[in-house]
Protein backbone atom coordinates (compact mmCIF):
# COMPACT_ATOMS: atom_id res chain seq x y z
CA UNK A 1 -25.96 7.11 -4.52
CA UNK A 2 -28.08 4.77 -5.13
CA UNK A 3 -29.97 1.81 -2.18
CA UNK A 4 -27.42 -1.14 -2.76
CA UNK A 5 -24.25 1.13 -2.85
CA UNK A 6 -25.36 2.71 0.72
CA UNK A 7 -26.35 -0.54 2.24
CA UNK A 8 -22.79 -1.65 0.94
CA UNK A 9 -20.68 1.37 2.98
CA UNK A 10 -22.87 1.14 6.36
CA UNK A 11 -21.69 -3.08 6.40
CA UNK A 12 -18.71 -2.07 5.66
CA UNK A 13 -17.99 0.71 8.08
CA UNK A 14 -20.07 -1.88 10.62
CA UNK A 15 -17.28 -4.73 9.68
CA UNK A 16 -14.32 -1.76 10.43
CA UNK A 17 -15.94 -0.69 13.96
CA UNK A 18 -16.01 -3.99 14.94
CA UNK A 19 -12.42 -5.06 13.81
CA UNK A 20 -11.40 -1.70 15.90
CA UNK A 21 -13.70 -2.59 18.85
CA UNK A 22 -11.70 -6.06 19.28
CA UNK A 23 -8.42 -4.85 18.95
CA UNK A 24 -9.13 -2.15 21.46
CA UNK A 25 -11.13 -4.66 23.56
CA UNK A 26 -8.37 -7.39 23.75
CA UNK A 27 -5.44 -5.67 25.87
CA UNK A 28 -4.38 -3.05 28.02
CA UNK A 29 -3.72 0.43 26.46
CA UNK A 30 0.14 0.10 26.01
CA UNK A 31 -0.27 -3.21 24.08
CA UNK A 32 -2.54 -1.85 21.64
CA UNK A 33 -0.50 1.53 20.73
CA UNK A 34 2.59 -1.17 20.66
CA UNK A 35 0.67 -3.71 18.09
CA UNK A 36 -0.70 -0.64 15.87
CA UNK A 37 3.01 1.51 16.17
CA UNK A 38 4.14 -2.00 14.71
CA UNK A 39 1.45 -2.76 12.18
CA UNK A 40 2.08 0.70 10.59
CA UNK A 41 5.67 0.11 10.83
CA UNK A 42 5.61 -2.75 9.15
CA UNK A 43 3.08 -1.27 6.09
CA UNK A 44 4.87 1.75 5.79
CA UNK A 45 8.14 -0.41 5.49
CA UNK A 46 6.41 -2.78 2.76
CA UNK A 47 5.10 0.34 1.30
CA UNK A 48 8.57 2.26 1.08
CA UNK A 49 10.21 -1.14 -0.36
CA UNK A 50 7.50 -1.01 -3.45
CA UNK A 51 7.83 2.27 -4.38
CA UNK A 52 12.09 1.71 -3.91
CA UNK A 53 11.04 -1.36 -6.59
CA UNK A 54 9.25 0.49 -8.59
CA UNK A 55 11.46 3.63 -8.90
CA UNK A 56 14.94 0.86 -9.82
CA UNK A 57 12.28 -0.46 -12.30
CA UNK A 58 11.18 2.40 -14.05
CA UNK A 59 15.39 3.78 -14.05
CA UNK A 60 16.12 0.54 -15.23
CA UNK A 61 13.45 1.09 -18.12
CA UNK A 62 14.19 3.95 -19.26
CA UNK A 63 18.48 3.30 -19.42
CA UNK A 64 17.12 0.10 -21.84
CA UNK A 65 14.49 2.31 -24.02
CA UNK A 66 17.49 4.84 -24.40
CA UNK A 67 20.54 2.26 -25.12
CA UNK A 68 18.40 1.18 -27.40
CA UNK A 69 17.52 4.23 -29.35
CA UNK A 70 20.90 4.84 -29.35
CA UNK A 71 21.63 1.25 -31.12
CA UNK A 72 18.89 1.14 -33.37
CA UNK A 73 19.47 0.27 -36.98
CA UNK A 74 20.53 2.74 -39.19
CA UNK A 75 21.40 5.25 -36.70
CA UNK A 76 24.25 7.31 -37.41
């Protein structure tokens, strides 16, 4: 690994421990596990509703590529 790629992943790990040290640092212990319960909640449910999206997309794909072998030109 070379110097600037290092110096990179120590700021950033700093910048993470001290986004975790205010969040912990801001409210009583119930509060927090409350706010990060509904912070994952909420990603996992944005998360869930992609890959839904995505899955309808790629069904919805593959009924078109096949209708349309079906209809292609000189097909018997």
């Amino acid at each position: 690994m070379n110097t600037s790629k290092f110096i990179l992943s120590v700021l950033g790990a700093a910048a993470v421990g001290v986004i975790i040290g205010s969040v912990l640092s801001s409210g009583k212990g119930a509060e927090i596990a409350e706010r990060i319960k509904n912070t994952a909640g909420d990603w996992l449910g944005k998360k869930i509703r992609e890959g839904s999206e995505a899955l309808e997309g790629s069904d919805t794909a593959k009924q078109r590529a096949e209708f349309n072998q079906a209809n292609a030109p000189g097909q018997a």
